[in-house]
Structures are given as C-alpha cells and as structure tokens.
Protein backbone atom coordinates (compact mmCIF):
# COMPACT_ATOMS: atom_id res chain seq x y z
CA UNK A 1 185.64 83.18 51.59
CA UNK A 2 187.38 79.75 51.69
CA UNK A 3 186.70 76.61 53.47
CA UNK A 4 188.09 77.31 57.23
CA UNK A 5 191.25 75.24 57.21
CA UNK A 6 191.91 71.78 58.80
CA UNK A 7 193.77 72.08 62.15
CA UNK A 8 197.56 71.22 61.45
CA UNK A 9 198.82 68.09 61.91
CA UNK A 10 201.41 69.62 64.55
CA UNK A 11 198.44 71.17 66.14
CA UNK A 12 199.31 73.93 68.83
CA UNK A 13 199.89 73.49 72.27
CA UNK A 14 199.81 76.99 73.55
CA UNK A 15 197.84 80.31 72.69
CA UNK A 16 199.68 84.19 72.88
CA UNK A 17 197.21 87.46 73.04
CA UNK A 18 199.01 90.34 71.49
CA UNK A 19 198.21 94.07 72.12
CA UNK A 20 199.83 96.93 71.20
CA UNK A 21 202.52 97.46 68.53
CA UNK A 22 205.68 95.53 68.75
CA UNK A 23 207.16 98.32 71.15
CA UNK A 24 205.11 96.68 73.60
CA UNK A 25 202.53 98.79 75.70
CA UNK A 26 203.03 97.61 79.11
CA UNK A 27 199.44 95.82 80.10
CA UNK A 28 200.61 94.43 83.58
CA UNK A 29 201.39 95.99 86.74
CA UNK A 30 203.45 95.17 89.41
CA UNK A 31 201.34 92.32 90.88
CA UNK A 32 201.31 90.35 87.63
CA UNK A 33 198.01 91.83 86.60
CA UNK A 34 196.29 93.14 83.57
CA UNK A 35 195.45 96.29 84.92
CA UNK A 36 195.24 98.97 82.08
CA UNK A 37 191.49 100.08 81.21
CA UNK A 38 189.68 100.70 78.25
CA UNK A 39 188.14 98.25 75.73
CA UNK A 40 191.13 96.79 74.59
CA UNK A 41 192.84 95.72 77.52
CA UNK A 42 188.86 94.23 78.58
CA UNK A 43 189.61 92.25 75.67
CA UNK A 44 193.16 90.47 76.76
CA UNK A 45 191.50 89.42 80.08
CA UNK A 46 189.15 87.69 78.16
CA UNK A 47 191.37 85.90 75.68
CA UNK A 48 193.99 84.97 78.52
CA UNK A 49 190.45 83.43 80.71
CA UNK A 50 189.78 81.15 77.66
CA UNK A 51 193.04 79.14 77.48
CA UNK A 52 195.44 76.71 79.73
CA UNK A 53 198.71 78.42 80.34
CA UNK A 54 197.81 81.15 78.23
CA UNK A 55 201.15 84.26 76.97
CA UNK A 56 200.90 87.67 76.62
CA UNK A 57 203.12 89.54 74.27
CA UNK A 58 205.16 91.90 76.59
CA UNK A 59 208.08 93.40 76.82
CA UNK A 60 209.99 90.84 79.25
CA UNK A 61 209.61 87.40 80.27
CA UNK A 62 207.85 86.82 83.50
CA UNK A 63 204.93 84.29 85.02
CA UNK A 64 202.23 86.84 86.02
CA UNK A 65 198.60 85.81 87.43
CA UNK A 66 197.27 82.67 85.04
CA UNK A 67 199.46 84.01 82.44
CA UNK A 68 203.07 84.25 80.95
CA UNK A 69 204.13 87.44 80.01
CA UNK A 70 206.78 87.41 76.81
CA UNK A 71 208.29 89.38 73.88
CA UNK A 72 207.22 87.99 70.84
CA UNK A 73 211.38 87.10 69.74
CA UNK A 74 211.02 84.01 72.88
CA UNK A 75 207.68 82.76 71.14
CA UNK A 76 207.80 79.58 70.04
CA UNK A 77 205.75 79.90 66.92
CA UNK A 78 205.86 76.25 65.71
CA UNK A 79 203.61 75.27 69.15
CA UNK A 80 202.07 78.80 69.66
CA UNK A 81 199.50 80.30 67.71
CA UNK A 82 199.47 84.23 68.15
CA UNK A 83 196.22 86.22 68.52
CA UNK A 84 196.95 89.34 67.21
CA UNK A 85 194.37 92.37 68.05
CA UNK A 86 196.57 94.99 65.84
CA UNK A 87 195.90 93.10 62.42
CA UNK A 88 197.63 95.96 60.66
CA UNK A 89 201.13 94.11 61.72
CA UNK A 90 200.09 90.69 61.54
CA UNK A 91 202.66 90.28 58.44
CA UNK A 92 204.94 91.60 60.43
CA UNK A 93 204.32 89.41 63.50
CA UNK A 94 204.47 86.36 61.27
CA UNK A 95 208.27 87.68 60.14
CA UNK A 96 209.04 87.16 64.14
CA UNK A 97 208.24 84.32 64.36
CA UNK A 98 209.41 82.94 60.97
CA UNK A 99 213.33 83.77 62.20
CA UNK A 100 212.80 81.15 64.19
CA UNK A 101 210.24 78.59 63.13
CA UNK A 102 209.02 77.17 59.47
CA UNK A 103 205.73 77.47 60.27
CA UNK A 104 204.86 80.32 62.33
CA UNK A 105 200.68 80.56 63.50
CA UNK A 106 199.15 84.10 63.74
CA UNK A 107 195.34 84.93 64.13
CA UNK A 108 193.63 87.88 63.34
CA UNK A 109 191.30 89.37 65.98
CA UNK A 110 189.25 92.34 64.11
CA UNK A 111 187.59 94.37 66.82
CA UNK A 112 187.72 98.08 65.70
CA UNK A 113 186.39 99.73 63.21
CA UNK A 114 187.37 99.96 59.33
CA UNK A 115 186.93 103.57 59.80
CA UNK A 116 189.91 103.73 62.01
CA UNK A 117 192.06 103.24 59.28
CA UNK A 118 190.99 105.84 56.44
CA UNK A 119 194.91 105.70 54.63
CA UNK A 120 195.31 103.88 51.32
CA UNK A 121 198.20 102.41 53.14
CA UNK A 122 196.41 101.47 56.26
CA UNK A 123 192.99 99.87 54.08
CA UNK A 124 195.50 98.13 51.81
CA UNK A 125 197.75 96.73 54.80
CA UNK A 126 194.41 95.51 56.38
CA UNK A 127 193.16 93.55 53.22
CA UNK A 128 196.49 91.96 53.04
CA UNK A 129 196.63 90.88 56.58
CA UNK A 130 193.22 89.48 56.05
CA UNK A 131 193.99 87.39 53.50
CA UNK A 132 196.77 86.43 54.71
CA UNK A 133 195.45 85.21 58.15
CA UNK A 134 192.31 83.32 59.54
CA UNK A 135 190.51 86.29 61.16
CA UNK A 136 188.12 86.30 63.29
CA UNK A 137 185.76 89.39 64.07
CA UNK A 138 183.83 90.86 67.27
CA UNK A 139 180.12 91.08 65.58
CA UNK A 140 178.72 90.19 62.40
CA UNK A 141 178.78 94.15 61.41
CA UNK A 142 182.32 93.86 61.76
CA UNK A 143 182.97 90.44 59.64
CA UNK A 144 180.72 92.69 56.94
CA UNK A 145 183.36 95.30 56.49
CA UNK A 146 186.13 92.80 56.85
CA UNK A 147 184.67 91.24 53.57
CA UNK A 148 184.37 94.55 51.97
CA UNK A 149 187.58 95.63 52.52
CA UNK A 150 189.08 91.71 50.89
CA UNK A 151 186.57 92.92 47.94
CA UNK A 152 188.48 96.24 47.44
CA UNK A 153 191.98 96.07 48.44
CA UNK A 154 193.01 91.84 48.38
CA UNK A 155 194.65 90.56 44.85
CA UNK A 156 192.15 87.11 44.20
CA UNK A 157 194.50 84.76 44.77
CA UNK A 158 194.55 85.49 48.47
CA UNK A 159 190.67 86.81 48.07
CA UNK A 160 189.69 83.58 47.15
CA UNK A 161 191.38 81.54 50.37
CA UNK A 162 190.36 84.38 53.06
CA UNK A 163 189.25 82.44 56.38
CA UNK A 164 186.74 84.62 58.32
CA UNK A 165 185.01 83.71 61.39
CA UNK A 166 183.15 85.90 63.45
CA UNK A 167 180.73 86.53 66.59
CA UNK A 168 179.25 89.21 69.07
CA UNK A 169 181.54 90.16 71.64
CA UNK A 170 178.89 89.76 74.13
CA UNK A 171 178.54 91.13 77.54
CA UNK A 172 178.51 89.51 81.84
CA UNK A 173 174.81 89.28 82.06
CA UNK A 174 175.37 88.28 85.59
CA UNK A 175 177.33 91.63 86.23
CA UNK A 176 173.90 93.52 85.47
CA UNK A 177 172.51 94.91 89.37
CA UNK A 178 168.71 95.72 90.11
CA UNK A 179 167.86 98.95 88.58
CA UNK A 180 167.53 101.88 91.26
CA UNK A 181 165.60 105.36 90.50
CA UNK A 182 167.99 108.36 91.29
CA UNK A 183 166.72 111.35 93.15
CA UNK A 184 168.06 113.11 90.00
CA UNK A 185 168.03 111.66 86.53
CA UNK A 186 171.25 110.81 85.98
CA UNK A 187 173.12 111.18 82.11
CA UNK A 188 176.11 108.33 81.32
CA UNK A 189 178.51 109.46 78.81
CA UNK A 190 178.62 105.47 77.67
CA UNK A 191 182.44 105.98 76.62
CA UNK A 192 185.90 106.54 78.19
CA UNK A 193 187.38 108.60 76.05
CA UNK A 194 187.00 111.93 74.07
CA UNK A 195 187.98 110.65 70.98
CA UNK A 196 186.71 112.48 67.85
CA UNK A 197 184.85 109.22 66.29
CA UNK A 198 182.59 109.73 69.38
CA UNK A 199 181.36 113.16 68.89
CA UNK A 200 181.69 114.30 72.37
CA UNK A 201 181.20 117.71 71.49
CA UNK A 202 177.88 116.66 69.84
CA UNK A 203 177.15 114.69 73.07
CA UNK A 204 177.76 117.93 74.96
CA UNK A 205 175.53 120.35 73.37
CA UNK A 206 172.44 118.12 73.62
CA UNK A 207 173.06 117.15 76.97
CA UNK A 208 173.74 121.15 78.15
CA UNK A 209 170.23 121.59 76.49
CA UNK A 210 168.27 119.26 78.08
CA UNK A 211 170.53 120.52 81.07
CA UNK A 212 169.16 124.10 80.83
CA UNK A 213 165.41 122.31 80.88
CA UNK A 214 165.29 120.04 83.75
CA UNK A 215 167.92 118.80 86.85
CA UNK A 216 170.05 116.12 85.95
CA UNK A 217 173.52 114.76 86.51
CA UNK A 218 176.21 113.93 83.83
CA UNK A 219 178.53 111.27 84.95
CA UNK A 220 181.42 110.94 82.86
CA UNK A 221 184.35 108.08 83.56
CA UNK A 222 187.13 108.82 81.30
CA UNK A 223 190.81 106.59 80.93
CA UNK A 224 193.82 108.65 82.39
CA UNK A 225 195.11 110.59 78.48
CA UNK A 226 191.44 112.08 78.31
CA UNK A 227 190.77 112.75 81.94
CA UNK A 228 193.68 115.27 82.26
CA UNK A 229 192.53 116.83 79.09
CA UNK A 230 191.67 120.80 79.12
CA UNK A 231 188.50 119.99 77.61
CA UNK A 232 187.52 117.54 80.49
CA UNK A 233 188.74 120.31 83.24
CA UNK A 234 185.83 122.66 81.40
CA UNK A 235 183.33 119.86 81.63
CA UNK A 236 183.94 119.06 85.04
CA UNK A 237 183.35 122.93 86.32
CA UNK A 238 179.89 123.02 85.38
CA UNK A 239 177.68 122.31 88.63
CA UNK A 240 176.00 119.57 86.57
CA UNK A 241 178.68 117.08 85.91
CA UNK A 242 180.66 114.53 87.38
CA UNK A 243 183.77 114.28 85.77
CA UNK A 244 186.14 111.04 87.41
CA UNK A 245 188.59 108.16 86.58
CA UNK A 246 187.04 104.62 85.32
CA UNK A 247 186.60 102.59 88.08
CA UNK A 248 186.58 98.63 89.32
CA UNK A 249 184.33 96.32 87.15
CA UNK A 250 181.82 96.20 90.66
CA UNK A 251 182.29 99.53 90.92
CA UNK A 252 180.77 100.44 87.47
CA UNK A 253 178.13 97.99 86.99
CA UNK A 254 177.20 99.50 90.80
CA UNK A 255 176.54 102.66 89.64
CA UNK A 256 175.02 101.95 86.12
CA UNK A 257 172.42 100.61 88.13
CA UNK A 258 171.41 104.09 89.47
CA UNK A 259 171.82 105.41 85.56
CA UNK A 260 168.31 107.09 84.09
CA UNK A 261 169.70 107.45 80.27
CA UNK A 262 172.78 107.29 78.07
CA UNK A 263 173.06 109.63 74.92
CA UNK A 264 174.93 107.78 71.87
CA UNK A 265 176.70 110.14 69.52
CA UNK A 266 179.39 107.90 67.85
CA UNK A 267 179.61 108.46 64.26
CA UNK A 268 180.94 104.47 64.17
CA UNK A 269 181.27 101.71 65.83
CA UNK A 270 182.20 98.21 65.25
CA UNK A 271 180.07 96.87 68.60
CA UNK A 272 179.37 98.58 71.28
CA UNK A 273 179.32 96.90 74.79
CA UNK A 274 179.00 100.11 76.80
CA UNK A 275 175.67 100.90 75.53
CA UNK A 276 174.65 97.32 75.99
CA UNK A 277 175.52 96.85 79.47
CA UNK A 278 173.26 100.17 80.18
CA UNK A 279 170.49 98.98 78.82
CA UNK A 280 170.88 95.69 80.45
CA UNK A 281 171.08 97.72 83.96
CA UNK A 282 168.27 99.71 83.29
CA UNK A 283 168.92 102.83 81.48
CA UNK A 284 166.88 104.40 78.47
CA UNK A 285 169.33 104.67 75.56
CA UNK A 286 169.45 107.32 72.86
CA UNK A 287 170.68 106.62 69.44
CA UNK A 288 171.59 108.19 66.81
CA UNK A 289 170.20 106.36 63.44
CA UNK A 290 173.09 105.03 61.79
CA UNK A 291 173.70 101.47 61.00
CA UNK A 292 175.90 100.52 63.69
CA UNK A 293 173.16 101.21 65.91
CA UNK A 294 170.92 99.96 63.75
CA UNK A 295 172.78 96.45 63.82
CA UNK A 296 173.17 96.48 67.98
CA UNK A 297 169.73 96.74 68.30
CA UNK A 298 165.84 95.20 67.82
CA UNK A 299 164.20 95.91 65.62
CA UNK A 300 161.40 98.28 66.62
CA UNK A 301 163.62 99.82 68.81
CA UNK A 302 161.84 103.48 69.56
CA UNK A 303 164.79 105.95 70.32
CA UNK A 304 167.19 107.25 67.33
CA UNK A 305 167.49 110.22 65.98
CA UNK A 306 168.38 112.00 62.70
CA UNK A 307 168.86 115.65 63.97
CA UNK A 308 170.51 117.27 67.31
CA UNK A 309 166.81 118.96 67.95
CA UNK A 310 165.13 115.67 67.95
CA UNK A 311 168.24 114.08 70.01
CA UNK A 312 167.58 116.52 72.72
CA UNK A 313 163.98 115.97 72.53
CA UNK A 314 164.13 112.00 73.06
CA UNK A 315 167.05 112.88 76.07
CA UNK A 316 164.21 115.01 77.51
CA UNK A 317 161.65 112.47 77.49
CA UNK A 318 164.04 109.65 78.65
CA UNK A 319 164.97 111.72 81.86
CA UNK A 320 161.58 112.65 83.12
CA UNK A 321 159.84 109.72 82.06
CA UNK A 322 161.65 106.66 81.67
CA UNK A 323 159.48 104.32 83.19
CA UNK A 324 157.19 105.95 80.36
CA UNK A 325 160.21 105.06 77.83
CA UNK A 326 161.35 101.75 79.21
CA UNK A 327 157.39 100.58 78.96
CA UNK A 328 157.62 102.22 74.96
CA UNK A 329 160.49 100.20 74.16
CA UNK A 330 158.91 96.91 75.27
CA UNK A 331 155.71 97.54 73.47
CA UNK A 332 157.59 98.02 69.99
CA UNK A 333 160.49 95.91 70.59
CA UNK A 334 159.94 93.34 73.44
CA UNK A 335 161.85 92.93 76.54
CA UNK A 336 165.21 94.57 75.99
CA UNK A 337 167.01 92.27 78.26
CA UNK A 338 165.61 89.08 77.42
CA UNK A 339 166.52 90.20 74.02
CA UNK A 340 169.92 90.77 74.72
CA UNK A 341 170.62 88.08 76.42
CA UNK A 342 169.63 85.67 73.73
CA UNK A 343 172.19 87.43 71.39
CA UNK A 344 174.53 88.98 73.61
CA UNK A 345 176.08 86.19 76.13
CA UNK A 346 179.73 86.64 76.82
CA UNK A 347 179.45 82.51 76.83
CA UNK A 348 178.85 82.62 72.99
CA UNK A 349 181.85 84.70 72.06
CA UNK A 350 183.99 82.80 74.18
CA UNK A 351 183.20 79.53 73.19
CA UNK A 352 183.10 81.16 69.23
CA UNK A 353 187.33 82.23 70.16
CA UNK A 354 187.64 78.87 71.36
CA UNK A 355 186.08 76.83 68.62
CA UNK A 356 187.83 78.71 65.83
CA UNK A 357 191.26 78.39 67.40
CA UNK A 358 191.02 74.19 67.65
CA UNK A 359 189.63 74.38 64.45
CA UNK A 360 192.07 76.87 62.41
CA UNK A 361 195.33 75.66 64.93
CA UNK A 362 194.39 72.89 66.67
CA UNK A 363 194.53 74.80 70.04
C-alpha cells in the first residue's frame, strides 16, 4: 500500500453516496426518504448523516430529506467526490464523470464480501478498481481480503500506489433496550434474507431439532424478494415460527430485547452487525467456527461449532439456560458488551468515513 494521498488542492466541496448499478435502484420514497431495508440501504443513511448537503445517486433530480437526490450525468465531479458502494463499476463511474470534468473523484466503499464475486472477471474487475481508487473498507477482515485480492489480480504499477483505509462498521449502542426473559425461548434468524451464503437450510435443520426437544419460538424478519418466497410460506406453517416483514429500527431493537439466542450459519461474512446488535441486547449467540466469526468476536468466546450435532447441542443449552450461558461467556471472555462497545461504536466508523474523505478529497 501507498502513502494515502494529499487532499487536492481544489479540495471538494460536496460528497455523493452511490448504490446500486448505474440503472439506478430507486432508494427513496415518496416523502423524500431512504426507505428501502436491508444492509445496504442502512449504509446510505449513514453516509448521507455524515456530510453537509450531502447527494444520492438516483435516477432524477430532486431535494429529498437532508439530501439531494441525482443521476450521476448532473454530478459535478470536479467539486464532488463519489462514494461508490458497488466498487465493481467504479471505472465506470469515473468515465461519467470524466465527460464532463478533468478530474473526476470516486471512492471506494468495500463492504461485502470477496466471496461475492467468485468470476475471474468479477476478482479481476475488483483488483483493478482497487487500485485504481482510495478504498476504504467496513472491518479490518475486510481491508485483509482487499489486500489479497491487489496481491493476485492488480499489475504492480497500480499495486504499488493502492490507498486502503479501513474500520469496523460499528453498531447504535444507545439503540440496545434492557434485556427481558420470554415466557418461551425465543430463536432470531439474525438475517433478512434467504440467501445461499447464509445457509438457511443449515439454520433450519438445527433449529427444527432443538425444536422437536424443547418449546421455543423462531422469529424470522425477512426483506420483501425473500418473504414471498415458497420456501418462507413452508417455514411460516410450522406452529413454531414467526415468519414477518422487517420492521422500524424501534421496532426491532424492541423485540431483540425479548430474544433468548441467535443461531449463525453464514458460510462468510465480511462484518456482521446483526449478530452484534443481539448480543448487545442480550441474546446468547451461536457460531459456527470460521474466521469471520472468529474475527467479530473475543477471544475466549465459548459458543462455535464445527459440526451440525454440536450446533444443535450449544442451541439447546443456550435456550434453556442462558443465564447459565451468558454467565459462561463472561467468565472466558469478559463482559460481552463492554467489549463491544470499546470496538464496535458507530462513532468510530463515522468519524473513520469522515477523516479519510478530508484527507483523500479534501471533503
């Protein structure tokens, strides 16, 4: 990695967020709000929090709540700098903007995983818009594989002058409500989709087994595409599950407070803020032992598991003892929220975003 640039001399005036490829998702609703759910769109109503008279990339020009919404083609990229969160068309992005500007600004924001993208094509496109761009990164796991994949796929000329800045994404430790005991232990599926990276069928089986051994409730929130799915339908019909559409930000952290345990199956991740945020209200989490949980976690952390036997077997124990598993995981690890809220603060990422823009742009 190279020394992180000098802000230009024509520093920036203004920051863009883009999300979604250059057909433009549509983000905001009627009101002028970022309404969409899901991680990513979490993500924009960060960015668009951290900076005056902030733009998202849209597809028409609007004011819209503490924001401008506006294609890319109006952008003024000689006073903008553009945070891009789909790196893979960042050289693209920068062709925009060059039509009509010498000296267009575009950031990388690397917050998936490297696994997402398992084409030559894609790991190749990735290296290049690495080293062609300062990027910055949601957790140090994530800066790791953004280094290995400049290693692998980025010629050394642009190897050698690859900006990379990173920190954890961080969660609203003030969001977190007074744990509550449930009449019956209830299961979070700590995702919203039923995408294939997070082994929901894997997820299933374990929690039907510890199902068939003691009461408990399943409470799955899932984002619209996944809700209306056939294999959703199936899950909701047992008498065991609660099957429903993510909900308000005080809505959810509401009832994770009345959450007894979470089950982890993802076979990746490049954070994790969902399991985070259950821990922090209380839950017992279950992970499996793979380096992304590894990394998200204390050390001495008690729970992971290596087989689907000894995944049901820790679910068990976390549902009809987890006082007996919360006071485990303090004796070999130490307070789990003390712990994440030293490394964890939404206030460090943001203030990470912000540094690295003034530094890199100026902004």
């Amino acid at each position: 990695m190279s020394v992180p640039p000098k802000a230009p001399a024509d520093a920036v005036k203004r920051v863009a967020v883009k999300y979604g490829s250059l057909s433009h998702e549509q983000l905001v609703d009627a009101d002028g709000d970022v309404s969409s759910r899901g991680a990513g769109p979490t993500l924009v109503r960060r960015l668009l929090r951290l900076f005056p008279r902030p733009i998202l990339v849209g597809p028409e020009q609007r004011r819209c709540n503490g924001f401008d919404e506006m294609p890319l083609e109006f952008i003024d990229g000689a006073s903008t700098v553009v945070i891009n969160m789909d790196v893979l068309d960042s050289p693209l992005v920068w062709g925009v903007l060059k039509e009509h500007t010498p000296t267009p600004h575009v950031m990388n924001f690397f917050w998936r995983n490297v696994s997402e993208y398992p084409e030559q094509v894609q790991q190749a496109s990735l290296g290049l818009a690495f080293g062609l761009f300062p990027t910055f990164a949601n957790s140090e796991r994530t800066a790791g594989e953004v280094r290995c994949i400049l290693d692998r796929w980025t010629v050394p000329a642009l190897r050698k002058e690859a900006v990379l800045g990173w920190e954890n994404l961080g969660i609203r430790l003030e969001h977190a409500r007074p744990h509550q005991a449930s009449k019956i232990p209830i299961v979070l599926y700590p995702a919203v989709s039923l995408s294939k990276r997070k082994r929901p069928d894997l997820f299933l089986r374990v929690v039907s087994a510890v199902a068939a051994r003691t009461p408990i409730t399943l409470e799955m929130r899932l984002l619209e595409k996944d809700l209306v799915t056939e294999r959703a339908m199936r899950i909701s019909r047992e008498k065991w599950t609660w099957v429903g559409p993510t909900t308000s930000r005080d809505e959810y952290w509401e009832r994770l407070a009345y959450t007894t345990a979470f089950l982890a199956t993802a076979a990746d991740e490049s954070y994790g803020m969902e399991y985070l945020e259950a821990l922090l209200a209380g839950a017992v989490g279950v992970f499996p032992n793979l380096p992304w949980a590894r990394a998200l976690l204390p050390e001495g952390y008690p729970f992971f598991y290596d087989t689907e036997e000894q995944a049901e077997q820790l679910l068990y124990q976390a549902v009809t003892d987890p006082e007996g598993c919360r006071r485990q995981a303090a004796a070999a690890a130490g307070d789990i929220k003390d712990w994440i809220a030293a490394r964890h603060s939404d206030d460090s990422f943001e203030r990470a975003v912000a540094r690295y823009t003034r530094d890199w742009f100026g902004a």
